[in-house]
C-alpha atoms as a PDB file:
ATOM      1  CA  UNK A   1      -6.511   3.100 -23.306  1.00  0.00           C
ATOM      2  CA  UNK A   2      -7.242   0.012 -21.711  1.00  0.00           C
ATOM      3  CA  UNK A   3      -9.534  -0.187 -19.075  1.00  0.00           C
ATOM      4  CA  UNK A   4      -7.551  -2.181 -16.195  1.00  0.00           C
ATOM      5  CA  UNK A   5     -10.664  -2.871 -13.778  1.00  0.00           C
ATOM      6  CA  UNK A   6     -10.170  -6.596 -13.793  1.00  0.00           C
ATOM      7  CA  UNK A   7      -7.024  -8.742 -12.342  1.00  0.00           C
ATOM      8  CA  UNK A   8      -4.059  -8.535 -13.950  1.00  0.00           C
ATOM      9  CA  UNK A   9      -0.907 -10.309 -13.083  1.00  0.00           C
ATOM     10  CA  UNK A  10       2.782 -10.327 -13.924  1.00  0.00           C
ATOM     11  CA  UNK A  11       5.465 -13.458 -15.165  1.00  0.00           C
ATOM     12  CA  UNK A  12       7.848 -14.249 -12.566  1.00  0.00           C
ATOM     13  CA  UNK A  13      10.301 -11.762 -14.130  1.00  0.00           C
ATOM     14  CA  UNK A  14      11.386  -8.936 -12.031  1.00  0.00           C
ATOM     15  CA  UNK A  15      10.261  -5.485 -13.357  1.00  0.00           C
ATOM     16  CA  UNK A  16      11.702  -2.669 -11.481  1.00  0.00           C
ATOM     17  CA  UNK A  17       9.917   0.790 -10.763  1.00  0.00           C
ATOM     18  CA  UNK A  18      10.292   3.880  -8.965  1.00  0.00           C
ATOM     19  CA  UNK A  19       8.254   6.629  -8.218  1.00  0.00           C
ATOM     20  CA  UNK A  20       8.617  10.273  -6.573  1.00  0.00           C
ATOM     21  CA  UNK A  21       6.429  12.440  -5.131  1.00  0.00           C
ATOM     22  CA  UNK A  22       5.356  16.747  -4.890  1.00  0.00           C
ATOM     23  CA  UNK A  23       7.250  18.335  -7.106  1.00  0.00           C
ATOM     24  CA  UNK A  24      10.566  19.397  -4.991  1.00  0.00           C
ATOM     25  CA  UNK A  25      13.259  20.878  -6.425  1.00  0.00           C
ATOM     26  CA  UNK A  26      15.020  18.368  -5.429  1.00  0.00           C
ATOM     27  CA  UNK A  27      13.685  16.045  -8.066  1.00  0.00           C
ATOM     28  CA  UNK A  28      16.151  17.135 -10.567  1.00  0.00           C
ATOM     29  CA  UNK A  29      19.616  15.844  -8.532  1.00  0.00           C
ATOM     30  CA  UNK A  30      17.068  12.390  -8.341  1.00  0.00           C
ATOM     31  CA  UNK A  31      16.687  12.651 -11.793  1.00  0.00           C
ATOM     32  CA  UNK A  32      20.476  12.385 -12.412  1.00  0.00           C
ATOM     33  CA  UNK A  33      21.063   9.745 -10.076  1.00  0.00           C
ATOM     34  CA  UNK A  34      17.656   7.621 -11.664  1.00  0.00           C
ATOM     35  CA  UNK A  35      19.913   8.593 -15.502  1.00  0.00           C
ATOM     36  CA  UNK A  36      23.286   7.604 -13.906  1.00  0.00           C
ATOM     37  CA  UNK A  37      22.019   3.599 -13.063  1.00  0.00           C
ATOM     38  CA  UNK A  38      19.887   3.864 -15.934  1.00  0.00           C
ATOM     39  CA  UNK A  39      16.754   2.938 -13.813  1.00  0.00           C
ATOM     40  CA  UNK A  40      13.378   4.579 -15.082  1.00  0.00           C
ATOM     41  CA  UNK A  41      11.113   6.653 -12.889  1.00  0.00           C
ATOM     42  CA  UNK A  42       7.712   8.255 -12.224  1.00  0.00           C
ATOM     43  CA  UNK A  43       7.262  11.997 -10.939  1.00  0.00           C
ATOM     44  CA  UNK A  44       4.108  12.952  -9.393  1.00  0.00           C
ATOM     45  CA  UNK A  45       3.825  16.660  -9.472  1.00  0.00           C
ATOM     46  CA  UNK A  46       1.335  19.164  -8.293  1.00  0.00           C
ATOM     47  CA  UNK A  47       0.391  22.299  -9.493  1.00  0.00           C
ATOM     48  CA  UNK A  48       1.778  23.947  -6.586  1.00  0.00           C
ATOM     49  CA  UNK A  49       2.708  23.019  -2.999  1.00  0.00           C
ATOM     50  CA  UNK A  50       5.812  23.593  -1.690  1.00  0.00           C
ATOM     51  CA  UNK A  51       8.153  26.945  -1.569  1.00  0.00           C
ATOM     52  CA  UNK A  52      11.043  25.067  -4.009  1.00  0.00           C
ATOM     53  CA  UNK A  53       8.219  23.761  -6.445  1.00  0.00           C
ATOM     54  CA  UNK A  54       9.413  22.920  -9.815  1.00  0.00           C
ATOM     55  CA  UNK A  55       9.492  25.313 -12.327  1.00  0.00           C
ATOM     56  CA  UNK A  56       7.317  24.179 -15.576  1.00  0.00           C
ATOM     57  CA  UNK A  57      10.363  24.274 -17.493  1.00  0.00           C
ATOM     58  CA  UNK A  58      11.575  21.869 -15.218  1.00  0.00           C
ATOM     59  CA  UNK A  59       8.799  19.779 -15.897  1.00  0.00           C
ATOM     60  CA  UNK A  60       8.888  19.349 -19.669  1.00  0.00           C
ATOM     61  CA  UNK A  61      12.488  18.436 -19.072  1.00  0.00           C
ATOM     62  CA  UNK A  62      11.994  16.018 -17.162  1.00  0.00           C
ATOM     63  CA  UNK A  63       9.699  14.562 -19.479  1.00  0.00           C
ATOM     64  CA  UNK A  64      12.090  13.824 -21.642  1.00  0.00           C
ATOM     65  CA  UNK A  65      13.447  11.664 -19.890  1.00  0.00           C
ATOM     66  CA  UNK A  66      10.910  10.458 -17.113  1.00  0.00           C
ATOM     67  CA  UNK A  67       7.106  10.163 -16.917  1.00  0.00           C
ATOM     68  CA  UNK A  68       5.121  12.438 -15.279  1.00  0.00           C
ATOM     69  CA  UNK A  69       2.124  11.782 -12.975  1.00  0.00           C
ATOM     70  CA  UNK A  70      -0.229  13.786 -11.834  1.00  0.00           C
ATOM     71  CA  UNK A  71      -0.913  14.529  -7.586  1.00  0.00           C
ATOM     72  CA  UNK A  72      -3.795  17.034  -7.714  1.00  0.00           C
ATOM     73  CA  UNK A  73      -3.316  20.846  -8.279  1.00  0.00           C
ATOM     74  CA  UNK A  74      -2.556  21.518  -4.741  1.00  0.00           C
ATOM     75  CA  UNK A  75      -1.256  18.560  -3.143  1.00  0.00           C
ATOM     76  CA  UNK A  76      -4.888  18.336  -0.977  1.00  0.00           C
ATOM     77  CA  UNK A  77      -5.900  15.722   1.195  1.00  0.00           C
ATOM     78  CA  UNK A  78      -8.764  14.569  -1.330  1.00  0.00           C
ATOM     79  CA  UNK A  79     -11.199  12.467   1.494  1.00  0.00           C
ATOM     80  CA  UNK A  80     -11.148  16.117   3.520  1.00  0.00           C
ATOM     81  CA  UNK A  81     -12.694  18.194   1.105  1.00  0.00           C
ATOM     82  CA  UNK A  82     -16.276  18.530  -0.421  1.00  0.00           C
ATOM     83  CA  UNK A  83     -16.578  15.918  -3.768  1.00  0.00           C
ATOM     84  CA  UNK A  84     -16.685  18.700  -5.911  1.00  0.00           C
ATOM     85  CA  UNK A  85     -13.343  20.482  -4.967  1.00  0.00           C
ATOM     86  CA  UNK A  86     -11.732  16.818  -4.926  1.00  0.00           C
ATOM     87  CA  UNK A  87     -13.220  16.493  -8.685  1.00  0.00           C
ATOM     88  CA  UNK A  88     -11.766  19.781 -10.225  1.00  0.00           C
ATOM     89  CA  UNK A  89      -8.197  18.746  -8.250  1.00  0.00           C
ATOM     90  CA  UNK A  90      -8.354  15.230 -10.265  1.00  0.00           C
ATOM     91  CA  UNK A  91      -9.249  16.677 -13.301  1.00  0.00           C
ATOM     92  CA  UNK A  92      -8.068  20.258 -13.232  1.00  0.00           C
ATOM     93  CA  UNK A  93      -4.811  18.411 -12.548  1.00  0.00           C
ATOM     94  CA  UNK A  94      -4.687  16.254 -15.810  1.00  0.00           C
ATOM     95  CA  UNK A  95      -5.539  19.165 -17.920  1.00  0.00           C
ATOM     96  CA  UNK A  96      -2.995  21.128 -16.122  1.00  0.00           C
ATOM     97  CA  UNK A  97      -0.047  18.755 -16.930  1.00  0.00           C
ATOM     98  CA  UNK A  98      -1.594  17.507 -20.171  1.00  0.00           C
ATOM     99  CA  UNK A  99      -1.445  21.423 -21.356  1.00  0.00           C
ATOM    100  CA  UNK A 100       2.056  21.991 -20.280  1.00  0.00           C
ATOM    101  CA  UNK A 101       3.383  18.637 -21.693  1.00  0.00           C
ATOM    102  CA  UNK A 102       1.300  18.340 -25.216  1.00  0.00           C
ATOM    103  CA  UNK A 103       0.691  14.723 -24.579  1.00  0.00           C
ATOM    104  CA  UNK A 104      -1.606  12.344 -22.503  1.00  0.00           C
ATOM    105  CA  UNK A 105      -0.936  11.741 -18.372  1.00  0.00           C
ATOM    106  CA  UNK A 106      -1.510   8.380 -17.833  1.00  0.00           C
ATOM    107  CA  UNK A 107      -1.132   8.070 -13.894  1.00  0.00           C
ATOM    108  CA  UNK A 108      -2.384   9.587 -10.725  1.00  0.00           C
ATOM    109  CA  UNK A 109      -0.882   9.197  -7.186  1.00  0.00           C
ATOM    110  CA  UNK A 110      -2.856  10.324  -3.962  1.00  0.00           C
ATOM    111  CA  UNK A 111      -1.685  13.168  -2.315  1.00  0.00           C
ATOM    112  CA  UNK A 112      -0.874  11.988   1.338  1.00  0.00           C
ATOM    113  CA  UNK A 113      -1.940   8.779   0.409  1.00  0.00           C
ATOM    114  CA  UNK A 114      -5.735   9.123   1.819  1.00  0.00           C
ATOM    115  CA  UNK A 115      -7.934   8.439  -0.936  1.00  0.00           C
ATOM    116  CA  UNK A 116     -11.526   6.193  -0.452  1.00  0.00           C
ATOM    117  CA  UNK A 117     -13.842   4.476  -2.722  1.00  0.00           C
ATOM    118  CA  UNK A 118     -15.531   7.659  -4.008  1.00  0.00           C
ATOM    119  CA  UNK A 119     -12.633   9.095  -4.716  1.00  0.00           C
ATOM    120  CA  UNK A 120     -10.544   6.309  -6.547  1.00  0.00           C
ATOM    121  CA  UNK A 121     -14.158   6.455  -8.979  1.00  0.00           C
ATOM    122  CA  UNK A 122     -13.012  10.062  -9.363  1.00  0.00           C
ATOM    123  CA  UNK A 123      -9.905   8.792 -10.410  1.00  0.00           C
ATOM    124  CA  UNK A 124     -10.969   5.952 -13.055  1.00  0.00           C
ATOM    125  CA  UNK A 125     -13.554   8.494 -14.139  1.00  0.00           C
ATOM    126  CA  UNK A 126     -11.022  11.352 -15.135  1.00  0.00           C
ATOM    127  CA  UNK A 127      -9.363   9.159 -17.911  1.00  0.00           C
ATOM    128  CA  UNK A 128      -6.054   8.023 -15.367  1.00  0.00           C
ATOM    129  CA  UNK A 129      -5.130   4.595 -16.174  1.00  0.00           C
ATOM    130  CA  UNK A 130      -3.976   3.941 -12.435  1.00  0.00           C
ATOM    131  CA  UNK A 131      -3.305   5.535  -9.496  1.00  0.00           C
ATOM    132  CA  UNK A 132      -0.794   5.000  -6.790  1.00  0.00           C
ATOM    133  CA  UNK A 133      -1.001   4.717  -2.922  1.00  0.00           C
ATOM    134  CA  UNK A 134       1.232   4.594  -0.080  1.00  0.00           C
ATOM    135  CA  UNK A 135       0.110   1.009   0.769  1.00  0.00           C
ATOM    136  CA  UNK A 136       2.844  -1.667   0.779  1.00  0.00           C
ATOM    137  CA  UNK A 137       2.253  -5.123  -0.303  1.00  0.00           C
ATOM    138  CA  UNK A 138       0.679  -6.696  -4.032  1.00  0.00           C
ATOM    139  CA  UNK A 139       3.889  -7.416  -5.580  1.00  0.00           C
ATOM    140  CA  UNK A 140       2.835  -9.802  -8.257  1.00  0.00           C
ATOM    141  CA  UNK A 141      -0.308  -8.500  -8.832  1.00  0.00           C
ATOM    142  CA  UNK A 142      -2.928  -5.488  -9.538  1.00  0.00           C
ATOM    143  CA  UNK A 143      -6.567  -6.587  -8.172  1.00  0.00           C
ATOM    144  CA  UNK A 144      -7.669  -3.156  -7.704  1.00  0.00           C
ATOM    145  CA  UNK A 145      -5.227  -0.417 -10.426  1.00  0.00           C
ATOM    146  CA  UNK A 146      -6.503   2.606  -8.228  1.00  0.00           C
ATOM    147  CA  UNK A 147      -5.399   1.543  -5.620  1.00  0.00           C
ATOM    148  CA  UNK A 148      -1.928   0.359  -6.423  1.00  0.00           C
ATOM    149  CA  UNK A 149       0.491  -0.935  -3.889  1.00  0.00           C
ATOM    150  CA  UNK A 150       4.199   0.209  -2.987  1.00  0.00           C
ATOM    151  CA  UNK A 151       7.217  -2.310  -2.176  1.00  0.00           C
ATOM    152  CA  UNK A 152       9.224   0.084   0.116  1.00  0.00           C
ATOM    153  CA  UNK A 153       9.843   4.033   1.001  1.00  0.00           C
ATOM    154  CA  UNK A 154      12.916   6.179   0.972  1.00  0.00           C
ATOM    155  CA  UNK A 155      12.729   6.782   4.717  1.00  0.00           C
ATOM    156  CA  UNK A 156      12.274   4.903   7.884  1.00  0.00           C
ATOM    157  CA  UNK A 157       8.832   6.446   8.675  1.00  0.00           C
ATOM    158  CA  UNK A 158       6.671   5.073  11.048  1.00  0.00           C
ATOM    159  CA  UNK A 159       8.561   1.445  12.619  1.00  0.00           C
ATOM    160  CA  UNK A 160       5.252   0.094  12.880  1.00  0.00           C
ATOM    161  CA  UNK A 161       3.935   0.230   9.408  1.00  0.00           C
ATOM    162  CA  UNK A 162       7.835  -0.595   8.627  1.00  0.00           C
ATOM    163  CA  UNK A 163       7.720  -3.845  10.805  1.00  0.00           C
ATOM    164  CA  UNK A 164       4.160  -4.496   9.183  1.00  0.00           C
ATOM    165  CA  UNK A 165       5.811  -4.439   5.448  1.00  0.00           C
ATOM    166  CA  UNK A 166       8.811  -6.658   6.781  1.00  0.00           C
ATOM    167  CA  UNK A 167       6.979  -9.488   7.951  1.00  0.00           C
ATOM    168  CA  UNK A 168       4.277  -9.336   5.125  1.00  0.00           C
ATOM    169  CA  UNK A 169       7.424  -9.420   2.340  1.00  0.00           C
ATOM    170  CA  UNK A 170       9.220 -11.924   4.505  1.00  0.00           C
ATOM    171  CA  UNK A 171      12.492  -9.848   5.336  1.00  0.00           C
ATOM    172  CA  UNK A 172      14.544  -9.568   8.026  1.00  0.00           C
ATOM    173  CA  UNK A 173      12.778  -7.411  10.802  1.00  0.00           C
ATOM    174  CA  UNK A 174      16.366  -6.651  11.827  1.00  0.00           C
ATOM    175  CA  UNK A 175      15.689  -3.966   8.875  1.00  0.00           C
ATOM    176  CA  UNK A 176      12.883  -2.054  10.389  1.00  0.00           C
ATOM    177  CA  UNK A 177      14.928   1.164  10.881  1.00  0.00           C
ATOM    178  CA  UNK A 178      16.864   1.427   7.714  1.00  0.00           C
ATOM    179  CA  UNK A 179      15.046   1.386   5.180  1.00  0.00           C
ATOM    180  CA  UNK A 180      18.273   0.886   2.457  1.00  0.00           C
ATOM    181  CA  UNK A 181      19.207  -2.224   4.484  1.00  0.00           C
ATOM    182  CA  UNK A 182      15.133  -3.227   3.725  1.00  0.00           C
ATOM    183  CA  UNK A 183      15.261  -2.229   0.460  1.00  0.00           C
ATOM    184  CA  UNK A 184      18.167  -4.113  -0.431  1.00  0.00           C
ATOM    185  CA  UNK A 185      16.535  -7.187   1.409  1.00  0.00           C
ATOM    186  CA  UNK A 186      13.704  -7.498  -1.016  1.00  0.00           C
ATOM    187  CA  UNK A 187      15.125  -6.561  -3.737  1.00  0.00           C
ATOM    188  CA  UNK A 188      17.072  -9.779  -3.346  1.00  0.00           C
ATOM    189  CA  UNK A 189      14.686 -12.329  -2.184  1.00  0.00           C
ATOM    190  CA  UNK A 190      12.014 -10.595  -5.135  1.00  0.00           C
ATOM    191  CA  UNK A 191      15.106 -11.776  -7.449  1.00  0.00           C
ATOM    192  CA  UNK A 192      14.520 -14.877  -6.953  1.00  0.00           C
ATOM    193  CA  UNK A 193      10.403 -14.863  -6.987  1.00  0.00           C
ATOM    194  CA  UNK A 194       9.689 -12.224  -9.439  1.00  0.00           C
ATOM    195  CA  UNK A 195       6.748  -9.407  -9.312  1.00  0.00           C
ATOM    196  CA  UNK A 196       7.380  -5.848  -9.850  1.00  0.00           C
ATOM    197  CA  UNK A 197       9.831  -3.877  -7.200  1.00  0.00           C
ATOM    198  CA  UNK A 198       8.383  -0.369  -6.552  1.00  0.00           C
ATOM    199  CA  UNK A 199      10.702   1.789  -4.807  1.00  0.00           C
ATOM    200  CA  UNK A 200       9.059   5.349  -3.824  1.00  0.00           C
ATOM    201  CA  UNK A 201       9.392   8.518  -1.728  1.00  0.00           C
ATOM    202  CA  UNK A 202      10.258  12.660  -1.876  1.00  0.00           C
ATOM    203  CA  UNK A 203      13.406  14.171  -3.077  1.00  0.00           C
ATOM    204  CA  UNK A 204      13.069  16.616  -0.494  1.00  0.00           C
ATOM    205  CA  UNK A 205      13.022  14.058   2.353  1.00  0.00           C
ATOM    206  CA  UNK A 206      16.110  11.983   1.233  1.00  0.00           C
ATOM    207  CA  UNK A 207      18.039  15.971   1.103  1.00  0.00           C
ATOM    208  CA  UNK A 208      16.527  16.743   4.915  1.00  0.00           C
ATOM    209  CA  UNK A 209      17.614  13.495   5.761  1.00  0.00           C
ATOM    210  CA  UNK A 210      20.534  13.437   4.116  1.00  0.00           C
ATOM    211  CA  UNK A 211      20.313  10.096   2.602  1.00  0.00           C
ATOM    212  CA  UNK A 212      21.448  10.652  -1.204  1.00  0.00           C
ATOM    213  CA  UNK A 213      24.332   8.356  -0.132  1.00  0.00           C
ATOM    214  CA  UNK A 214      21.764   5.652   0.966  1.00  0.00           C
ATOM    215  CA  UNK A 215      19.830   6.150  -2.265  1.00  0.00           C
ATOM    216  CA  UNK A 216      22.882   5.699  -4.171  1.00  0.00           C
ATOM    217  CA  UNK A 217      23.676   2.323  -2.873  1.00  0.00           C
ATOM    218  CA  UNK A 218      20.287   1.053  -3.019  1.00  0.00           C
ATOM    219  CA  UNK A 219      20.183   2.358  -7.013  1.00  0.00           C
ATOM    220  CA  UNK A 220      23.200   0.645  -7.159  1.00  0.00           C
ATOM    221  CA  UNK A 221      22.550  -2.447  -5.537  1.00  0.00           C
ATOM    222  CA  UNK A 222      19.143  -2.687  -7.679  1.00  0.00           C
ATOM    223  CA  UNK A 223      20.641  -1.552 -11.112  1.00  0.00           C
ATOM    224  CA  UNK A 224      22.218  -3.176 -14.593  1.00  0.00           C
ATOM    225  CA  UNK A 225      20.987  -6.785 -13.412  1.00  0.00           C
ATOM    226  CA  UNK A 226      20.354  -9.370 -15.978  1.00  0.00           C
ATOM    227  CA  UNK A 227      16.745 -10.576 -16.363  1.00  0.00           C
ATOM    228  CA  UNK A 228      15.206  -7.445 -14.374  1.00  0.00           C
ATOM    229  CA  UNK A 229      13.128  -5.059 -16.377  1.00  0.00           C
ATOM    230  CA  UNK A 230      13.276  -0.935 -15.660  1.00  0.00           C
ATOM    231  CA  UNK A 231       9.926   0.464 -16.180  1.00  0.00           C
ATOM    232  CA  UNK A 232       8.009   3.361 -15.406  1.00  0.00           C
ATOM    233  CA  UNK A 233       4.903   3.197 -13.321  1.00  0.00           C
ATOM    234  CA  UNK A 234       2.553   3.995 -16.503  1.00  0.00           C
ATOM    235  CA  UNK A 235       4.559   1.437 -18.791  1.00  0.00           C
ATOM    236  CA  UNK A 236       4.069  -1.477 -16.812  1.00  0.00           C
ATOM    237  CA  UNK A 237      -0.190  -1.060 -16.653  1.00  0.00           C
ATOM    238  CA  UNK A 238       0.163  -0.457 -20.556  1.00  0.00           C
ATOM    239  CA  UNK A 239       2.261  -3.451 -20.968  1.00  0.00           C
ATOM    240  CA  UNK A 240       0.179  -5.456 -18.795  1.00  0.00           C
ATOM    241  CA  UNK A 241      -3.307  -3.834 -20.874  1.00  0.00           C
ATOM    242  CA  UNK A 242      -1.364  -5.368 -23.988  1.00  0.00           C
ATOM    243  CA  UNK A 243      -1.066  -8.840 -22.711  1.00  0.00           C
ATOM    244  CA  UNK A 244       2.536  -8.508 -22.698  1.00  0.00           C
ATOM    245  CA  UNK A 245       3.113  -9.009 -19.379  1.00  0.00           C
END
């Protein structure tokens, strides 16, 4: 595998991605909405965490269809604990999935989204290609592939980091508290300037919220266009290690 340390940039065409985290249940009425507007996705699974954790059987069927990414064992917030328990839940985590799936796990995303220097080192070290965060911005561009940035979340959330990621992507702050009316915002104006969209969040949170309505029409809005690329998260660093991007 290529090692993606340096700066690597995408054309001006849109690539689409989307990426879900912990394992829920939940993730398998995602996965047939993701299969029904033919738009690819990323699940980042721990070993266990929650009560309606995915069986493993689950797992290798989604595989089939979607990639899988790792999110620790035990879905731990890794800048809490000593190094050494954050470095068997990077790589006990890989082996773990690797194991159940028979094949290589290319990505990593950081439980709660806390991660530091030390531990995105941890990361590169354990053989992940990148790793994911809960940062939004970086469209266009991967400076730093351990510490890759989001476009927007499946929830409203906080309305401050919300407002923060409206005025950095130059959207309508009228769209700080819904996020499918700011998802559908820069969607459209990354039509026209290209980068790679990267919609993310929990299939358990859009059921508690109930918002599988509000995904629809955002999968809809974003799906089947010409000139935009679906891709999973892992694809698009292996494209871009190829020089194909």
């Amino acid at each position: 595998m290529a090692d993606h340390r340096g700066e690597i940039s995408v054309s001006t065409q849109l690539i689409v991605t989307t990426s879900w985290d912990d394992g829920s249940t939940y993730d398998l009425q995602l996965a047939g909405l993701l299969d029904s507007y033919g738009i690819k996705g990323t699940f980042y699974i721990p070993r266990s965490y929650r009560d309606d954790q995915l069986k493993e059987g689950d797992i290798r069927e989604l595989d089939k269809r979607f990639e899988i990414g790792c999110h620790t064992l035990d879905h731990v917030d890794l800048t809490a604990v000593p190094f050494e328990k954050a470095a068997g839940e990077i790589e006990g985590s890989k082996s773990y999935l690797e194991s159940l799936l028979g094949h290589k796990v290319a990505m990593f995303s950081y439980p709660k989204g806390r991660y530091n220097r030390n531990i995105k080192d941890l990361v590169r070290r354990s053989g992940f290609v990148a790793a994911r965060t809960c940062d939004y911005g970086g469209s266009g561009s991967f400076e730093d592939p351990y510490g890759w940035k989001v476009s927007v979340q499946t929830t409203n959330g906080s309305p401050r980091i919300a407002l923060i990621s409206c005025i950095s992507a130059g959207i309508p702050v009228a769209s700080v508290f819904d996020w499918e009316t700011r998802a559908k915002h820069l969607f459209d104006r990354m039509l026209e300037s290209g980068g790679v969209y990267h919609l993310w969040g929990h299939s358990w949170e859009i059921e508690k919220g109930n918002c599988w309505g509000k995904l629809e029409r955002v999968l809809s809005h974003i799906s089947g266009r010409q000139g935009v690329e679906y891709m999973t998260n892992g694809d698009i660093f292996m494209r871009a290690g190829e020089g194909t991007l």
